[in-house]
Protein backbone atom coordinates (compact mmCIF):
# COMPACT_ATOMS: atom_id res chain seq x y z
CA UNK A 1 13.50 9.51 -5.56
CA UNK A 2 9.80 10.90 -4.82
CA UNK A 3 8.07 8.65 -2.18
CA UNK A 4 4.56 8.78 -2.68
CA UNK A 5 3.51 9.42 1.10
CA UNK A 6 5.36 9.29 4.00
CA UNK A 7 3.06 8.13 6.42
CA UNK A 8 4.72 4.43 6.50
CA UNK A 9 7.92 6.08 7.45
CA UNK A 10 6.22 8.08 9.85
CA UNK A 11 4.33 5.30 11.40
CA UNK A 12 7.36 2.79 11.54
CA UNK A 13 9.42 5.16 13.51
CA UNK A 14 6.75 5.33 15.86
CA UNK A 15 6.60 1.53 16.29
CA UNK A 16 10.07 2.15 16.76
CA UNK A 17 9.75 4.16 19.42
CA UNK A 18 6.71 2.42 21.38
CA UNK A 19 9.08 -0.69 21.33
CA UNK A 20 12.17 1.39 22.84
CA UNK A 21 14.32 2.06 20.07
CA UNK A 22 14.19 5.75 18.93
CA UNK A 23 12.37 9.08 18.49
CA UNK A 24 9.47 9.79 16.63
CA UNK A 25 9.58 12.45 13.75
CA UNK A 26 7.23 15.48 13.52
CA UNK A 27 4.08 14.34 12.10
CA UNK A 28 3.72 15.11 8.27
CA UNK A 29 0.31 15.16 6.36
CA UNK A 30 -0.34 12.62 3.47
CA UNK A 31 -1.60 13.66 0.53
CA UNK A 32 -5.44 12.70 -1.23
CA UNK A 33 -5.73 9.73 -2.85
CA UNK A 34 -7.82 9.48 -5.92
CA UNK A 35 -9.12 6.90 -8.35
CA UNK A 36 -10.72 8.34 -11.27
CA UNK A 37 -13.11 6.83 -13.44
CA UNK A 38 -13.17 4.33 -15.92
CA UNK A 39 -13.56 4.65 -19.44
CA UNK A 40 -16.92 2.99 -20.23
CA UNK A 41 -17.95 2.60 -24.27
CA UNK A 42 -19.95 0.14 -25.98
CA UNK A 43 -17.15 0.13 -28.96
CA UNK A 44 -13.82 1.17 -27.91
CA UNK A 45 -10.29 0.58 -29.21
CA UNK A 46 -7.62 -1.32 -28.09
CA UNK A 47 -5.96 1.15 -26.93
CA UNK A 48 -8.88 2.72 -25.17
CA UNK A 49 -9.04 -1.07 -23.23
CA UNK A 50 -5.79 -0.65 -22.49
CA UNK A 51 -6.11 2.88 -20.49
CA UNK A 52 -9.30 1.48 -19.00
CA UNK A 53 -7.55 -1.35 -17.73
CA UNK A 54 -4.85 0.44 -16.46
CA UNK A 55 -6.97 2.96 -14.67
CA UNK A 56 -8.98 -0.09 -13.12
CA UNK A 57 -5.50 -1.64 -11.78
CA UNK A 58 -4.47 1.67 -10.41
CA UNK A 59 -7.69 2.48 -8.95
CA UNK A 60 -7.08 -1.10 -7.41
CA UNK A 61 -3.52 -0.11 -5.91
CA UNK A 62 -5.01 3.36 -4.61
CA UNK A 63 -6.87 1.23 -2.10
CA UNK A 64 -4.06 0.42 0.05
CA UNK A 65 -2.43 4.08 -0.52
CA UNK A 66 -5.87 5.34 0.69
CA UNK A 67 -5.41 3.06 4.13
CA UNK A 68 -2.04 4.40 4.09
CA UNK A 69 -3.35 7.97 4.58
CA UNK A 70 -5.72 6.89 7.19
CA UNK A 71 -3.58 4.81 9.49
CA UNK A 72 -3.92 6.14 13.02
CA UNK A 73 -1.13 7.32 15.20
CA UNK A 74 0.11 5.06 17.66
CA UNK A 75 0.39 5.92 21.08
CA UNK A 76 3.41 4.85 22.67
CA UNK A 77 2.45 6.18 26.26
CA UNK A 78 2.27 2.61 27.48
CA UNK A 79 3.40 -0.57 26.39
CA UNK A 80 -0.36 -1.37 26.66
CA UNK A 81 -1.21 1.29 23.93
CA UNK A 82 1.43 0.77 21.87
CA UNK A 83 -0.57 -2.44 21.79
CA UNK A 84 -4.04 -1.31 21.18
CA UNK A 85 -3.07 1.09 18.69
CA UNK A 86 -0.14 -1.01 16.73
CA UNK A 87 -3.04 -2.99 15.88
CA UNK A 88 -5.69 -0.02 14.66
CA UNK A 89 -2.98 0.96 12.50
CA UNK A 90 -2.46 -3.04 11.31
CA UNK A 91 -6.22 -3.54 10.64
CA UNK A 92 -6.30 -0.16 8.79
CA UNK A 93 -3.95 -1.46 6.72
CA UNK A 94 -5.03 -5.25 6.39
CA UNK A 95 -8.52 -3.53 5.18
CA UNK A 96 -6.79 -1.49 2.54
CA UNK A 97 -4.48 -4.49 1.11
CA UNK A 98 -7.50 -6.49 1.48
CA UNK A 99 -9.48 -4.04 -1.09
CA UNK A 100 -6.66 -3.99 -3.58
CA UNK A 101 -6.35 -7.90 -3.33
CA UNK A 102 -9.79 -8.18 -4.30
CA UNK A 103 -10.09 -5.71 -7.06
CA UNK A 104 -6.93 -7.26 -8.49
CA UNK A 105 -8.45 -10.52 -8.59
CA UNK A 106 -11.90 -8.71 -10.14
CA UNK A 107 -9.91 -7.05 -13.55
CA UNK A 108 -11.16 -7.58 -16.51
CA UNK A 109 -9.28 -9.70 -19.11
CA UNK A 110 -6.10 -8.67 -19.88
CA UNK A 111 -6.04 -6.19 -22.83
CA UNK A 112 -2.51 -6.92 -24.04
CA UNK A 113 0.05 -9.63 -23.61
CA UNK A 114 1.86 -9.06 -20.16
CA UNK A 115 -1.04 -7.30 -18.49
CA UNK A 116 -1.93 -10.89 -16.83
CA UNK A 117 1.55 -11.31 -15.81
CA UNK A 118 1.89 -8.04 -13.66
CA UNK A 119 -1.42 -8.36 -12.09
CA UNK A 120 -0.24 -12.12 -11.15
CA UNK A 121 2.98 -10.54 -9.76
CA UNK A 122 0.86 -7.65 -7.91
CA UNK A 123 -1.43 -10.59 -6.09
CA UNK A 124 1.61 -12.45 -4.84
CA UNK A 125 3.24 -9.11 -3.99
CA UNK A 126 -0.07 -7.68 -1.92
CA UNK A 127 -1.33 -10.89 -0.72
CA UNK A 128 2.31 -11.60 0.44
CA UNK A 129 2.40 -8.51 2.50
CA UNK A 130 -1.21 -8.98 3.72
CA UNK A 131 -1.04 -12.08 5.35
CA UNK A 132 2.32 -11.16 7.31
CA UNK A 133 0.75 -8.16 8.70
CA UNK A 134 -2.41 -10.41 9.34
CA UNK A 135 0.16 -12.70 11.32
CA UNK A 136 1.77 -9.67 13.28
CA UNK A 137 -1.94 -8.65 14.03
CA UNK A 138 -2.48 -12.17 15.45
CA UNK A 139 0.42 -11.76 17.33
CA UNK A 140 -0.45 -8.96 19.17
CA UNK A 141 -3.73 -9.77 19.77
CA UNK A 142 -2.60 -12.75 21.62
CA UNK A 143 0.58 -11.30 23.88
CA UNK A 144 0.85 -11.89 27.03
CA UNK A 145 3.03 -9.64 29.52
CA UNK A 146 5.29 -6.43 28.52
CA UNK A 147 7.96 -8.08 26.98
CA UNK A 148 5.67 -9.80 24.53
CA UNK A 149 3.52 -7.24 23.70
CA UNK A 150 6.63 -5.17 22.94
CA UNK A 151 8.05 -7.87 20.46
CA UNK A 152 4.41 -7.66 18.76
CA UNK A 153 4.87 -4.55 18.78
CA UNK A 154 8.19 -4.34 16.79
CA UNK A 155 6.94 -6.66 14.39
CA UNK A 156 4.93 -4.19 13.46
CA UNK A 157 7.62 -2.55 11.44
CA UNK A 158 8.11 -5.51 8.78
CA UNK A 159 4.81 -5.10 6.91
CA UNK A 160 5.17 -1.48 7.26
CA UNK A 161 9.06 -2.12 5.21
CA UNK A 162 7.64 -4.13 2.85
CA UNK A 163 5.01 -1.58 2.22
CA UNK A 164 7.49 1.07 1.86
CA UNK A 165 9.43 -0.86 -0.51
CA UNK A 166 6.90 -1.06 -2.91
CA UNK A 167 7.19 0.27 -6.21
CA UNK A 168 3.17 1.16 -6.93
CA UNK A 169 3.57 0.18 -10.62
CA UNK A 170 5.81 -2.42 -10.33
CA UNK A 171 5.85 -4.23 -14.02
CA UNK A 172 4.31 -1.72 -16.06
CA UNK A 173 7.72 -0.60 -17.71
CA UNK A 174 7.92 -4.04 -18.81
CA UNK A 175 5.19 -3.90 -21.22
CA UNK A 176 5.25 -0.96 -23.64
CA UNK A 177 1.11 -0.87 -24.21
CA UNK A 178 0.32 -0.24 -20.51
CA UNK A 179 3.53 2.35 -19.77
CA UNK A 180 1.61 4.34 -22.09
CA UNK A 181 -1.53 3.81 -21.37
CA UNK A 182 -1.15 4.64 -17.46
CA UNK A 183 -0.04 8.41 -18.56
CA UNK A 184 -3.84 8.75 -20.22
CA UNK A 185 -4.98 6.97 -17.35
CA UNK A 186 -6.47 9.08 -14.30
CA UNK A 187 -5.87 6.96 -11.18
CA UNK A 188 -2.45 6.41 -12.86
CA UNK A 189 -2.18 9.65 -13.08
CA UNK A 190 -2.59 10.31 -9.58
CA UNK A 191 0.10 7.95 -8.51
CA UNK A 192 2.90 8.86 -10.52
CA UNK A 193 2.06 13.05 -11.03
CA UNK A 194 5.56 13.68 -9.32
CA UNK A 195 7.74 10.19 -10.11
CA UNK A 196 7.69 7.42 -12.95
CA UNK A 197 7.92 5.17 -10.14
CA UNK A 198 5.88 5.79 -6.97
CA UNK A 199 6.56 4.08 -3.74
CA UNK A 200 5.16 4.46 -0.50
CA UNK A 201 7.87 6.14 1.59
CA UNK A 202 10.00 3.02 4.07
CA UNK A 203 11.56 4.36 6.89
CA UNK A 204 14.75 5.84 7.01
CA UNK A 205 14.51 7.27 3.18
């Protein structure tokens, strides 16, 4: 199956590596990400709500694939920059789920019947995944020695798996009126030009 970006993969084998487990792959680039604009009309249709809804949830997911694509490299010289950097790469990425928590939370009504339901789903999903890697950050901020900045370290990994995991449209199969609307919508558009169900590339795939 496509992946969407394999930075996550590419960034988990290096927290792999910093914590003394493996080798770290040649560097690959991610690709753009892009949410396009929303559908504004004083009198629009349904289905037109629909689409604009859609884009608006997409452009809200695209937030976290945008971190993705910026998360820095992390330098496993030391064990002291393994550190430093395993947590630039976390806040990168507790910024971007941040921004897609919030413009979850800030949709519109739900056009159809279901719409609700997958948002709800999304905000348990992102905010799940958020405050682990907030508690990973935490814990490396507060290490104390080698050996537990290393297990920080390799803690790293689990947010970066459950990021991986995630299917970008998770739900949207489910309800018939925003499957379809998500192929006229741009930012949809963007994540699922190549696959019906984008995911952020997890290690090892």
């Amino acid at each position: 199956m496509h992946r969407f970006t394999r930075r996550v993969g590419l960034c988990a084998a290096l927290v792999c590596l910093a914590a003394g487990c493996g080798a770290a792959p040649t560097q690959q680039s991610a690709p753009p990400s892009s949410a396009g604009p929303t559908p504004t009309s004083a009198d629009v249709s349904p289905r037109d709500l629909t689409v604009s809804w859609a884009n608006d949830y997409c452009g809200a997911v695209s937030e976290l694939v945008l971190s993705v694509s910026e998360m820095p490299a992390i330098d496993a010289s030391s064990p002291r920059r393994a550190s430093e950097t395993s947590g630039e790469l976390l806040e990168v990425v507790v910024g971007g789920l941040d921004r897609t928590v919030d413009r979850l939370e800030n949709l519109d009504a739900a056009p159809v019947v279901g719409a609700d339901r997958v948002r709800e789903q999304a905000l348990n999903t992102y905010g799940g995944i958020r405050d682990r890697a907030r508690a990973v950050l935490d814990e490396l901020h507060h290490a104390e020695g080698v050996e537990a900045s290393r297990k920080a370290v390799s803690a790293v990994r689990e947010p970066l798996d459950d990021i991986g995991a995630l299917d970008l449209l998770d739900g949207f199969d489910a309800v018939p009126e925003l499957r379809e609307a998500s192929s006229d919508a741009p930012a949809c558009r963007t994540l699922t030009s190549t696959d019906a169900a984008p995911r952020i590339d997890s290690p090892g795939s």
